[in-house]
Each structure stands twice: as C-alpha cells, then as structure tokens.
PDB file of N, CA and C in Angstrom:
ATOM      1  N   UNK A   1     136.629  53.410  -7.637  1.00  0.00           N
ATOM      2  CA  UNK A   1     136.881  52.052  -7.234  1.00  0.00           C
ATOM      3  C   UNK A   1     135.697  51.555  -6.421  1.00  0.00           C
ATOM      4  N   UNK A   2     135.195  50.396  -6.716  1.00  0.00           N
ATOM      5  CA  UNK A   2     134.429  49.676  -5.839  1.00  0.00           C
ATOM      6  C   UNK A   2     134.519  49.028  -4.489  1.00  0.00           C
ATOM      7  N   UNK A   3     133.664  49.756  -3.578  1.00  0.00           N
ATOM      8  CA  UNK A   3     133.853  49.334  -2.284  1.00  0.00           C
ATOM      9  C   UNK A   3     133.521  47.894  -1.833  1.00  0.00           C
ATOM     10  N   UNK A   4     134.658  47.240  -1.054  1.00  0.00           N
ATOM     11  CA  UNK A   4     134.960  46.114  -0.844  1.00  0.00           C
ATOM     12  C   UNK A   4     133.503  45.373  -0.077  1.00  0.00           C
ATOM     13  N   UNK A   5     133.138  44.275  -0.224  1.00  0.00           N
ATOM     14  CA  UNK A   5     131.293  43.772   0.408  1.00  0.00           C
ATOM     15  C   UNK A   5     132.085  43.812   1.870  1.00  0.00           C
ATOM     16  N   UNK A   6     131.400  44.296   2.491  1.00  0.00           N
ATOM     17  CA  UNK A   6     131.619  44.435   3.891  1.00  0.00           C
ATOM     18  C   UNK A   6     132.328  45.417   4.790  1.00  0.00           C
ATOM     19  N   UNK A   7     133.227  46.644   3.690  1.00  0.00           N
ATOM     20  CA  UNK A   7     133.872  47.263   4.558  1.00  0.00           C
ATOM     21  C   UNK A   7     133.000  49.105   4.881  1.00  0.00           C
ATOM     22  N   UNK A   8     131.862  48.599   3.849  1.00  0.00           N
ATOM     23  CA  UNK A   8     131.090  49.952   3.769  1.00  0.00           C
ATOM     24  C   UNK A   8     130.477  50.795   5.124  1.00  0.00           C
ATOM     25  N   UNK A   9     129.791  49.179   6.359  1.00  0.00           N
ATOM     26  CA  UNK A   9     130.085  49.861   7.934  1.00  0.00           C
ATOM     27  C   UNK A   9     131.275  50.678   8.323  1.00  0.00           C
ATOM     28  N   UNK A  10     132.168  49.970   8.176  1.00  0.00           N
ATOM     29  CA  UNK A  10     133.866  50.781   8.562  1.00  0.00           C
ATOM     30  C   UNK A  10     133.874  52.072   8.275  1.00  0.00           C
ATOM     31  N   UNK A  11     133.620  52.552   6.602  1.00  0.00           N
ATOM     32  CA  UNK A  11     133.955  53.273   6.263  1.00  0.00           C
ATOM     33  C   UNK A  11     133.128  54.824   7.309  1.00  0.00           C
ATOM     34  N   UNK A  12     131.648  53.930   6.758  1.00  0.00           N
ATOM     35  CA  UNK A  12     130.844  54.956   7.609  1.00  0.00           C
ATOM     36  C   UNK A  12     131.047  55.419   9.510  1.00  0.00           C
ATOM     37  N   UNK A  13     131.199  54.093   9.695  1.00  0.00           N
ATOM     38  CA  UNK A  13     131.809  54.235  11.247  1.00  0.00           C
ATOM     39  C   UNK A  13     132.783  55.354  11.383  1.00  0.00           C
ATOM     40  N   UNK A  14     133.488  54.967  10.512  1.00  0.00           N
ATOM     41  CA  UNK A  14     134.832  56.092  10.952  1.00  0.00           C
ATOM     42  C   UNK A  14     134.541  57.530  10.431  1.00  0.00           C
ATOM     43  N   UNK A  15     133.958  57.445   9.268  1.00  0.00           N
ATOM     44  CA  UNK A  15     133.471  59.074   8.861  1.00  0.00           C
ATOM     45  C   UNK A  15     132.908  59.602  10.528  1.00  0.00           C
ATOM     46  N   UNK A  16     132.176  59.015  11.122  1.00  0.00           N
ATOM     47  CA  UNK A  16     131.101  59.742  11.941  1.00  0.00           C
ATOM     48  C   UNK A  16     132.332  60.049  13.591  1.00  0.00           C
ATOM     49  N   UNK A  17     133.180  59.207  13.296  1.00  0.00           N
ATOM     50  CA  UNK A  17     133.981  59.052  14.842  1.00  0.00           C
ATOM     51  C   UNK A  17     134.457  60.384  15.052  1.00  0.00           C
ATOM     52  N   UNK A  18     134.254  61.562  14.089  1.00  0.00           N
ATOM     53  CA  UNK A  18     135.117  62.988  14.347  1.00  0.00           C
ATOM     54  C   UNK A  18     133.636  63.712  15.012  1.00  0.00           C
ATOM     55  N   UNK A  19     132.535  63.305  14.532  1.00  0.00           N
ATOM     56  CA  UNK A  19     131.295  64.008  14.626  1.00  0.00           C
ATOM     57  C   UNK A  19     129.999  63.930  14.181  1.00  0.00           C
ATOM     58  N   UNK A  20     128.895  64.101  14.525  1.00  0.00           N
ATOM     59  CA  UNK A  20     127.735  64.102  13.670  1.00  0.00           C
ATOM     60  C   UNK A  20     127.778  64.545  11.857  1.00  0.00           C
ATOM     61  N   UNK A  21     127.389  63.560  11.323  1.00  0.00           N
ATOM     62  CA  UNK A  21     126.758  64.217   9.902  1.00  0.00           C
ATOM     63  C   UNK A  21     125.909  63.512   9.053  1.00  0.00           C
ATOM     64  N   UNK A  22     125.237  64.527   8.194  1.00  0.00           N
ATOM     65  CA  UNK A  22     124.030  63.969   7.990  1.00  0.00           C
ATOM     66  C   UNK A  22     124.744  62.816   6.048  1.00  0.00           C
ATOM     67  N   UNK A  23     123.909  62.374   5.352  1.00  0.00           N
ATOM     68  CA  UNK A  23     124.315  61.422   4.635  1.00  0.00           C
ATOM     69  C   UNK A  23     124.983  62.023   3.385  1.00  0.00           C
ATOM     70  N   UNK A  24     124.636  62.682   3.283  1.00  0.00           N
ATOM     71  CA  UNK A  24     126.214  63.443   2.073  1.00  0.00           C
ATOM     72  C   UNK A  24     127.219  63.823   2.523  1.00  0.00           C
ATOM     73  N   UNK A  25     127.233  64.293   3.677  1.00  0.00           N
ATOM     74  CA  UNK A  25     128.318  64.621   4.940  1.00  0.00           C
ATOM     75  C   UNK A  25     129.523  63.364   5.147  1.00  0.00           C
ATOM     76  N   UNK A  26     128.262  62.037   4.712  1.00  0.00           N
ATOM     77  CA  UNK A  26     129.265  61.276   5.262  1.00  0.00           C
ATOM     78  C   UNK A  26     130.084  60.748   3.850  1.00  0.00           C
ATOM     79  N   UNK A  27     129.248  60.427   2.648  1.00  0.00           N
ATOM     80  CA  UNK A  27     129.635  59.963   1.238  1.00  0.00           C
ATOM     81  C   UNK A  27     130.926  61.170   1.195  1.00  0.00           C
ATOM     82  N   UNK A  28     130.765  62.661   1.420  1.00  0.00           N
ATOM     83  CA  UNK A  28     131.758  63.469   1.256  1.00  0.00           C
ATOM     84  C   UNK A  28     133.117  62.948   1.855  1.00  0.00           C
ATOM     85  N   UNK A  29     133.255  62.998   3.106  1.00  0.00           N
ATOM     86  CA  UNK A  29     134.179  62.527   3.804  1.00  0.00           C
ATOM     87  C   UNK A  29     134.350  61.344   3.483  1.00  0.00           C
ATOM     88  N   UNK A  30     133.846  60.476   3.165  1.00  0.00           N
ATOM     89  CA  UNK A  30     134.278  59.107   2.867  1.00  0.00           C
ATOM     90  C   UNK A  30     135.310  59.164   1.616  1.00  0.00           C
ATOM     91  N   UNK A  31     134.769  60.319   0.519  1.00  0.00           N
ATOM     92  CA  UNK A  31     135.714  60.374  -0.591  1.00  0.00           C
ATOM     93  C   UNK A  31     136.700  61.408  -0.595  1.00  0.00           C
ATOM     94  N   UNK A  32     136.552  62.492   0.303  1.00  0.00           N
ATOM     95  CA  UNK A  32     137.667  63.063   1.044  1.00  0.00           C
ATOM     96  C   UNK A  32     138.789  62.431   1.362  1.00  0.00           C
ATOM     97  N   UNK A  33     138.183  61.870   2.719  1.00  0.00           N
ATOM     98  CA  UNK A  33     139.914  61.125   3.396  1.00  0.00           C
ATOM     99  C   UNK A  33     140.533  59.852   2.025  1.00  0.00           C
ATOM    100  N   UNK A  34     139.800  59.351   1.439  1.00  0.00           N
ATOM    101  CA  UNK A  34     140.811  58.189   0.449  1.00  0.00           C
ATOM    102  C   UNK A  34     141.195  58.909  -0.845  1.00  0.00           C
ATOM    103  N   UNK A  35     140.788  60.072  -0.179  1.00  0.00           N
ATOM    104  CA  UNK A  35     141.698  60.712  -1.484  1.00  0.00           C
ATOM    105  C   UNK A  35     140.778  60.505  -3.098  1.00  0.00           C
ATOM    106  N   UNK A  36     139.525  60.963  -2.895  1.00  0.00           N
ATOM    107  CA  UNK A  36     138.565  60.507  -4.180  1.00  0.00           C
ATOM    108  C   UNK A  36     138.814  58.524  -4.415  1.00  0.00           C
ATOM    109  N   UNK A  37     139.489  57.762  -3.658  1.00  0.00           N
ATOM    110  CA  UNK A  37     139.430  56.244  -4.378  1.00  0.00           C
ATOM    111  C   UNK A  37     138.179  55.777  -4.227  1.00  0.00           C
ATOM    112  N   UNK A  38     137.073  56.436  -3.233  1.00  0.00           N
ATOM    113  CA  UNK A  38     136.026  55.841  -2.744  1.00  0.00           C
ATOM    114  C   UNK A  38     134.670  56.535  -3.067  1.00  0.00           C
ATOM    115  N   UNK A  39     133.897  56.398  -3.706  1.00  0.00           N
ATOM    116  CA  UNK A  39     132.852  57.041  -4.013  1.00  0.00           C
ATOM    117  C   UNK A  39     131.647  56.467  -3.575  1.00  0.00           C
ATOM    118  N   UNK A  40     130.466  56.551  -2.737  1.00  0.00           N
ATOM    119  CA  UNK A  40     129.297  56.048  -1.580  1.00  0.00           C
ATOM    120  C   UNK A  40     128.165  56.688  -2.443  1.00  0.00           C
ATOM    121  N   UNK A  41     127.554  56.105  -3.432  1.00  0.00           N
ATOM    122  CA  UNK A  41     126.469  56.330  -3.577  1.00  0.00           C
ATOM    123  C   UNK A  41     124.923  55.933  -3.252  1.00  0.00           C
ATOM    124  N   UNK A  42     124.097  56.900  -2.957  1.00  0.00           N
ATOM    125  CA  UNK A  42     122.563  56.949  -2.225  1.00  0.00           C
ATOM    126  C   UNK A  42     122.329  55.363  -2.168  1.00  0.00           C
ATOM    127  N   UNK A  43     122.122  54.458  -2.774  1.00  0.00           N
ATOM    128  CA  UNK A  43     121.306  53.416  -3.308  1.00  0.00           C
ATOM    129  C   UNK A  43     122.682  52.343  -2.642  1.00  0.00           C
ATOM    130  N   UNK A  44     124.072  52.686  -1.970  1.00  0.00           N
ATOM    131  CA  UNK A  44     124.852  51.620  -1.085  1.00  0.00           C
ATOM    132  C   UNK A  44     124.400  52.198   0.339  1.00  0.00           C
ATOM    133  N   UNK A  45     124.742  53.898   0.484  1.00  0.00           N
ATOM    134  CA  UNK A  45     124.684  54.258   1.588  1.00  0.00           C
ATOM    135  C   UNK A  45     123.899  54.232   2.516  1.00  0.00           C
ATOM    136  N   UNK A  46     122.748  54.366   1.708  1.00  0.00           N
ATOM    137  CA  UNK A  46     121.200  54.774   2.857  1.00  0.00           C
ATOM    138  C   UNK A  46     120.543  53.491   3.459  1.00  0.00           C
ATOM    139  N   UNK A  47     120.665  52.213   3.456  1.00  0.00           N
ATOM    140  CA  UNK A  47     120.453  51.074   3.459  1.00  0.00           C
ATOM    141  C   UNK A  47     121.762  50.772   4.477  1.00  0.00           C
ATOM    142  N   UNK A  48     122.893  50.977   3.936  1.00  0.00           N
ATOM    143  CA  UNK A  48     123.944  50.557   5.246  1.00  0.00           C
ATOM    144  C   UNK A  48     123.834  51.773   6.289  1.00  0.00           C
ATOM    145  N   UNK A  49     122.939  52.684   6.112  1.00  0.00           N
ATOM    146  CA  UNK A  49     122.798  54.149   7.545  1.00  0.00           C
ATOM    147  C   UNK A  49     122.124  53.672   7.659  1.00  0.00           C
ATOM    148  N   UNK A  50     120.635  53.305   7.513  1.00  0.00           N
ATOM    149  CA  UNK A  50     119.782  52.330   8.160  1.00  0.00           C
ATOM    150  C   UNK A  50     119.970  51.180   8.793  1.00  0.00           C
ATOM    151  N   UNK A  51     120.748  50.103   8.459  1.00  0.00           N
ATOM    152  CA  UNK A  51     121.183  48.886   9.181  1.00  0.00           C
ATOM    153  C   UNK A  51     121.762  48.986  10.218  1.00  0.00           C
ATOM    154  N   UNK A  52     122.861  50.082  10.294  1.00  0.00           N
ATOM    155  CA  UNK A  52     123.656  50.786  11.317  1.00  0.00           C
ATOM    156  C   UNK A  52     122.584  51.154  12.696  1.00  0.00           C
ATOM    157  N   UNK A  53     121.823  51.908  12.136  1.00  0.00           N
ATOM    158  CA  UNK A  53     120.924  52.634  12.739  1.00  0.00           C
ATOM    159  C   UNK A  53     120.107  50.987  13.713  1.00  0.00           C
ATOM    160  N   UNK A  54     119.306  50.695  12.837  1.00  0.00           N
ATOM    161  CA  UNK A  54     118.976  49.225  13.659  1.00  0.00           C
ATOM    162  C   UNK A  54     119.923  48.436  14.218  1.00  0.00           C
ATOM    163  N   UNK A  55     121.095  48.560  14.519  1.00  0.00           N
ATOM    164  CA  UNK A  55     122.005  47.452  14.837  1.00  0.00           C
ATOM    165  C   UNK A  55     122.457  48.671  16.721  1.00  0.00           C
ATOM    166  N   UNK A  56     121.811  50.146  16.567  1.00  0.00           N
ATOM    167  CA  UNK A  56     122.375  50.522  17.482  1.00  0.00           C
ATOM    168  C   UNK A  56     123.720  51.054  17.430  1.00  0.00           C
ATOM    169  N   UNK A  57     123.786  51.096  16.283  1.00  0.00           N
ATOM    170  CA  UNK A  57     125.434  52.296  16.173  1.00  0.00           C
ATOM    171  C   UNK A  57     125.776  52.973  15.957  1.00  0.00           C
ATOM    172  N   UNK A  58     124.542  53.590  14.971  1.00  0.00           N
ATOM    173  CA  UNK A  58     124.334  55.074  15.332  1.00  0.00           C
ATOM    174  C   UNK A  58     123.217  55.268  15.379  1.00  0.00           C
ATOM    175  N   UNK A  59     122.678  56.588  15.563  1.00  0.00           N
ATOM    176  CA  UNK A  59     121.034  56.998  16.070  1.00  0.00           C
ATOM    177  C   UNK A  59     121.279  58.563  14.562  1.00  0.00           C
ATOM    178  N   UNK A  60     120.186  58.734  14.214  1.00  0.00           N
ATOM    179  CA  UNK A  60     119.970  59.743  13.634  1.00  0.00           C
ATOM    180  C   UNK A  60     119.192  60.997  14.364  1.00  0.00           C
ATOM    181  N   UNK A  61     119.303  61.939  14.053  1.00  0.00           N
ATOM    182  CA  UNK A  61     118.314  63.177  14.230  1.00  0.00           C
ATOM    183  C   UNK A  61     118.379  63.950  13.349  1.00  0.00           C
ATOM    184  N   UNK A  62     116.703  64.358  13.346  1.00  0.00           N
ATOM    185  CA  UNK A  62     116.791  65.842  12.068  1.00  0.00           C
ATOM    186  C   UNK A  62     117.146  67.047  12.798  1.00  0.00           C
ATOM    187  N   UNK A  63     117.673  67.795  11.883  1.00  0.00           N
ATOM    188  CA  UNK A  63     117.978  69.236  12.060  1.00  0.00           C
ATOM    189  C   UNK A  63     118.523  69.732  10.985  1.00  0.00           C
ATOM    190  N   UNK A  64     118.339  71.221  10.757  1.00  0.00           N
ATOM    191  CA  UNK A  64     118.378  71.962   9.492  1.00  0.00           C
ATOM    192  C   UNK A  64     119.878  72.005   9.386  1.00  0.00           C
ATOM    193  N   UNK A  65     120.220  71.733   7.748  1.00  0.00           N
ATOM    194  CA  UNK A  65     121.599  71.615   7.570  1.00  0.00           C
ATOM    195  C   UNK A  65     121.957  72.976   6.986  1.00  0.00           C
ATOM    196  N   UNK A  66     123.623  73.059   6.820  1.00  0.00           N
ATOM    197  CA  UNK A  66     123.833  74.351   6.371  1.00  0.00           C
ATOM    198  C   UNK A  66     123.236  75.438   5.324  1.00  0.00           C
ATOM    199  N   UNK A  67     122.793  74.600   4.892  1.00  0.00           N
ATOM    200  CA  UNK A  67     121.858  75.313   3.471  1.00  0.00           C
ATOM    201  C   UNK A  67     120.037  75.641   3.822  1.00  0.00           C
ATOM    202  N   UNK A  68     120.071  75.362   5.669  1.00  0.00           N
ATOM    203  CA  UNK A  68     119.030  75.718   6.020  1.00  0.00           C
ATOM    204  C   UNK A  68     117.523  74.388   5.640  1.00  0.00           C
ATOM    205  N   UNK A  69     117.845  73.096   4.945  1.00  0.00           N
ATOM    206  CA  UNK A  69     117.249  72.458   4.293  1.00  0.00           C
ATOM    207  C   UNK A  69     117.529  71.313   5.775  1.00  0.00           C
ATOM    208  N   UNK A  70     115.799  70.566   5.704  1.00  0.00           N
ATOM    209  CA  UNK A  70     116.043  69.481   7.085  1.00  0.00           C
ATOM    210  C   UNK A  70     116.591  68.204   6.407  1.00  0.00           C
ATOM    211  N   UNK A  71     117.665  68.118   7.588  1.00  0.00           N
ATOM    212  CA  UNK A  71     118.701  66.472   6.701  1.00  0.00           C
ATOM    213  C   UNK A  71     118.634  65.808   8.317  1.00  0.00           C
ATOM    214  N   UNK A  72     118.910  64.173   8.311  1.00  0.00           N
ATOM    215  CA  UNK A  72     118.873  63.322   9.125  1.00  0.00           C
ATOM    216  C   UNK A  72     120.433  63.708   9.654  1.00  0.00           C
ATOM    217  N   UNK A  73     121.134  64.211  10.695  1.00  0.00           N
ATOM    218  CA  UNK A  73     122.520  64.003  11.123  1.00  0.00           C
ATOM    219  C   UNK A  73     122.798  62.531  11.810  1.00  0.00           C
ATOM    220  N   UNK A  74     123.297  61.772  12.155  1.00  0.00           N
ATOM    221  CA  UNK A  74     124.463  60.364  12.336  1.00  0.00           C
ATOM    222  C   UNK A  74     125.123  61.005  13.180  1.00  0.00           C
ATOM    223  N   UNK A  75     124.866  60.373  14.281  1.00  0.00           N
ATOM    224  CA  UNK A  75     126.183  60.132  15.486  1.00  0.00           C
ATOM    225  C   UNK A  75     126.201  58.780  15.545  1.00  0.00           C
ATOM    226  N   UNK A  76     127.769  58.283  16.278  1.00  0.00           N
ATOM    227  CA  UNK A  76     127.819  57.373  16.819  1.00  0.00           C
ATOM    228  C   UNK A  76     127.417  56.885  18.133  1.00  0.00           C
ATOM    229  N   UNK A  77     126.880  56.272  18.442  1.00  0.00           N
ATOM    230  CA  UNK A  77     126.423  55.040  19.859  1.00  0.00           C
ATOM    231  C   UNK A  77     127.840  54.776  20.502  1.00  0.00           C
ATOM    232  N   UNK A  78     127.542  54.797  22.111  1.00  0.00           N
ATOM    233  CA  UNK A  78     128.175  54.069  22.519  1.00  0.00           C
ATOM    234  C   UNK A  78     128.951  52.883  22.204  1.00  0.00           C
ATOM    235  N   UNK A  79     127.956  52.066  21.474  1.00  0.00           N
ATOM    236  CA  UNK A  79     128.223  50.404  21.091  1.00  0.00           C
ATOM    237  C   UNK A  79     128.777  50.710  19.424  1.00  0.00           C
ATOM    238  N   UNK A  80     128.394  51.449  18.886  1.00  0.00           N
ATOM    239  CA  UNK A  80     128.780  51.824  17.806  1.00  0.00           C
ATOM    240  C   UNK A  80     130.856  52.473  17.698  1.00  0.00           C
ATOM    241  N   UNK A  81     131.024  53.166  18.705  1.00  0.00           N
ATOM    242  CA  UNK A  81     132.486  53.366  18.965  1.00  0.00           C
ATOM    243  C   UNK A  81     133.017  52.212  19.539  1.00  0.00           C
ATOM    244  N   UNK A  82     132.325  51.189  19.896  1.00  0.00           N
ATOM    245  CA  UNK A  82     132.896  49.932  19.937  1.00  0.00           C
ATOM    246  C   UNK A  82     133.021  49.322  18.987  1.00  0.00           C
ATOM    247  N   UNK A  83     132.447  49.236  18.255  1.00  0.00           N
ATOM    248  CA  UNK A  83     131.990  48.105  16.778  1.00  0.00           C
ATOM    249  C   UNK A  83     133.284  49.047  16.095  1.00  0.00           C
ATOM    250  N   UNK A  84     133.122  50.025  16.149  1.00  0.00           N
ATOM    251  CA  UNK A  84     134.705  50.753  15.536  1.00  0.00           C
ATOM    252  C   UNK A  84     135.455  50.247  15.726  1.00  0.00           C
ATOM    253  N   UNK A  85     135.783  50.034  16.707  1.00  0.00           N
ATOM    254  CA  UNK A  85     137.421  49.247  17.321  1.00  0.00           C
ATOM    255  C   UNK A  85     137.616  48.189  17.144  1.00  0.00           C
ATOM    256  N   UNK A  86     136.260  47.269  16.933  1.00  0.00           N
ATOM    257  CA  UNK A  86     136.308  45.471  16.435  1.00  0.00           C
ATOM    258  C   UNK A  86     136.610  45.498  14.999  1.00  0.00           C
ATOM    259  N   UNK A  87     135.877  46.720  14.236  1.00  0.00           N
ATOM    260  CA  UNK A  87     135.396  46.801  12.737  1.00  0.00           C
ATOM    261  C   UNK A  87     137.331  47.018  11.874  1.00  0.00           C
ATOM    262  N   UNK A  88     138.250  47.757  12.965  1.00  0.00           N
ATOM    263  CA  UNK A  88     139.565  48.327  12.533  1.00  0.00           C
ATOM    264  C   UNK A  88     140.380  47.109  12.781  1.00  0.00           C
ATOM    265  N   UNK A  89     140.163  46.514  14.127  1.00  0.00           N
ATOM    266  CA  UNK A  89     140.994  45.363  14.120  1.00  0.00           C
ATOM    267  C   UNK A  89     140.910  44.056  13.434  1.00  0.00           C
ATOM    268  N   UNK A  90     139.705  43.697  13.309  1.00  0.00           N
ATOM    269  CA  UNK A  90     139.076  42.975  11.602  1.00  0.00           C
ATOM    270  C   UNK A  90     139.410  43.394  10.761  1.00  0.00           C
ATOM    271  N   UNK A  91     139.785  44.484   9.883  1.00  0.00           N
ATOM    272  CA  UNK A  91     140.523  44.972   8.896  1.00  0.00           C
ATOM    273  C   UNK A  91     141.808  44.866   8.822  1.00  0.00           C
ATOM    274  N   UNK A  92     142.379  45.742  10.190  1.00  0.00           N
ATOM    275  CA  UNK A  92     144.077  45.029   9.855  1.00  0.00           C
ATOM    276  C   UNK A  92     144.524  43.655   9.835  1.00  0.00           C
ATOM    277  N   UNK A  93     143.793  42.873  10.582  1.00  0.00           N
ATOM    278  CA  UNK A  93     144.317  40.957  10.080  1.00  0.00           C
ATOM    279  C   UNK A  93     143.847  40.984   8.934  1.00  0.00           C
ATOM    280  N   UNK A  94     142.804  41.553   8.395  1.00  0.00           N
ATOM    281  CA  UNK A  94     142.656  40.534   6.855  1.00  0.00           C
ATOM    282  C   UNK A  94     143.396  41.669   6.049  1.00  0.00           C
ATOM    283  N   UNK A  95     144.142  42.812   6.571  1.00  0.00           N
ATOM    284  CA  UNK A  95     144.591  43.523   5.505  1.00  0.00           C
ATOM    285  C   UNK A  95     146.183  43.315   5.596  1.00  0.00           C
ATOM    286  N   UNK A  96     146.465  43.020   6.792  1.00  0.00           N
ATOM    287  CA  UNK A  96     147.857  42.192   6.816  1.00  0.00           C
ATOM    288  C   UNK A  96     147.860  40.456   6.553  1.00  0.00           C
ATOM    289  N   UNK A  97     146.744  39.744   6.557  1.00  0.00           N
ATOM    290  CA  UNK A  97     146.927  38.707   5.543  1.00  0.00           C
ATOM    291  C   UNK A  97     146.787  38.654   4.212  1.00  0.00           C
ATOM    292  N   UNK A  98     145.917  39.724   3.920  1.00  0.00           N
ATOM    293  CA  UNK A  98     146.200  39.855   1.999  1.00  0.00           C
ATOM    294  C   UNK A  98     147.750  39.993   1.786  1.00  0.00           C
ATOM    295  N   UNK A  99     148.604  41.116   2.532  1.00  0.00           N
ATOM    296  CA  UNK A  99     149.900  41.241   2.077  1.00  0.00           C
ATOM    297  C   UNK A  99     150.891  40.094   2.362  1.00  0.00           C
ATOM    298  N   UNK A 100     150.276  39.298   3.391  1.00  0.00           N
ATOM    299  CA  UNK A 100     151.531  38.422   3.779  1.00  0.00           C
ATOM    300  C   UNK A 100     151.246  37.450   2.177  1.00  0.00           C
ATOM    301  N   UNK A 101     149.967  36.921   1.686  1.00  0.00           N
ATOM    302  CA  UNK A 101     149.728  36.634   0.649  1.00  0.00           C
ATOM    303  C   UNK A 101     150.246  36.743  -0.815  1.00  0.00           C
ATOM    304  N   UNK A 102     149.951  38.462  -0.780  1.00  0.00           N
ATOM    305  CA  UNK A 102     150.415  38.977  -2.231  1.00  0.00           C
ATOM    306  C   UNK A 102     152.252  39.005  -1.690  1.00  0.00           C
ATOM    307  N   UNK A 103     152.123  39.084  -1.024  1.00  0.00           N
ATOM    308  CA  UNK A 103     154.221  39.164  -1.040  1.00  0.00           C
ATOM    309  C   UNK A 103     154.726  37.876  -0.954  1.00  0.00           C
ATOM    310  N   UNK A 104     154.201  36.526  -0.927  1.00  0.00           N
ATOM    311  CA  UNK A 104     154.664  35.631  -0.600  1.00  0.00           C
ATOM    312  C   UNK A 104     155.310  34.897  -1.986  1.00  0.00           C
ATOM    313  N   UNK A 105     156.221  33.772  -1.792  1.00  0.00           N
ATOM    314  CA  UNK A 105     157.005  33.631  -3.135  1.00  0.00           C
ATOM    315  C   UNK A 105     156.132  32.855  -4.233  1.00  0.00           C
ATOM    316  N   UNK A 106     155.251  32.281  -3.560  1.00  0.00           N
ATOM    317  CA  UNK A 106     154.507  31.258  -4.130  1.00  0.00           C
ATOM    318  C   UNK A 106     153.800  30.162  -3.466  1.00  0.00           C
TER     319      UNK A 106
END
C-alpha cells in the first residue's frame, strides 16, 4: 500500500521513539509494526531521513552495524520527540474526521 503524502515523518518518527536505527532498521520496523501494509523504499526514505535530519529531529551517527558494515544510526532530538506528539495528534483529528466522514449517512 502506498504511503499517505505526509505521513512518511510520522512513520519514521515513531520507528526511532523505541531507539536508534540506522535506515533499513527503520523501513524494517516501519513494515514490521503495520503488519507488512507499509513498505519505505530508499528513493521515499533517504530524502525524508535527511529533511528530518535538517529540520532537527533527528541527528545521525555512523557506527558499524550488526553485520560489522558502517551504516548512519537515527536518534531522535529533543524537538524531534516533540514533533512526535504534534505529528500523532495531527493524525488522530484527521483520522477521526475521515471516519466521522466515511460513517456519515450522506
């Protein structure tokens, strides 16, 4: 399924809120927790980890990943576990006005 224009920060935000990881770390978990509905490929992801990164919400560092190979790890920022909490409560109004929408009689 195609990820919604705008919710691709969220997604990544919240992958990182358990811990550092580097960018397959996070596409993994992203299609982990929805249960495979969500699939983050290189050419959406690395461009929204960069924007992130310039916006101050998360910071990267290298260090050798499990396979011993150097990968960029993602934490979240201070301001970045904030933008979480704006980014979730922006989601539930427009995700409880889609339903008040789709359930409505007409």
């Amino acid at each position: 399924m195609e990820i919604l224009q705008g919710t691709l920060d969220l997604l990544i935000l919240r992958a990182l809120e358990l811990g550092p990881l580097h960018g397959l770390g996070i596409a993994d978990r992203i299609h982990q927790v929805t249960h495979g509905v969500f699939t983050v490929k290189p050419g959406s992801l690395f461009p929204a980890v960069r924007r992130l990164e310039q916006q101050d919400w998360i910071t990267g560092e290298w260090a050798p990943s499990a396979n011993n190979r150097r990968a960029r790890y993602y934490t979240l920022t201070k301001s970045g576990r904030g933008q979480l909490v704006e980014e979730k409560r922006n989601w539930q109004r427009m995700s409880s006005a889609m339903n008040w929408m789709l359930e409505s009689e007409g």
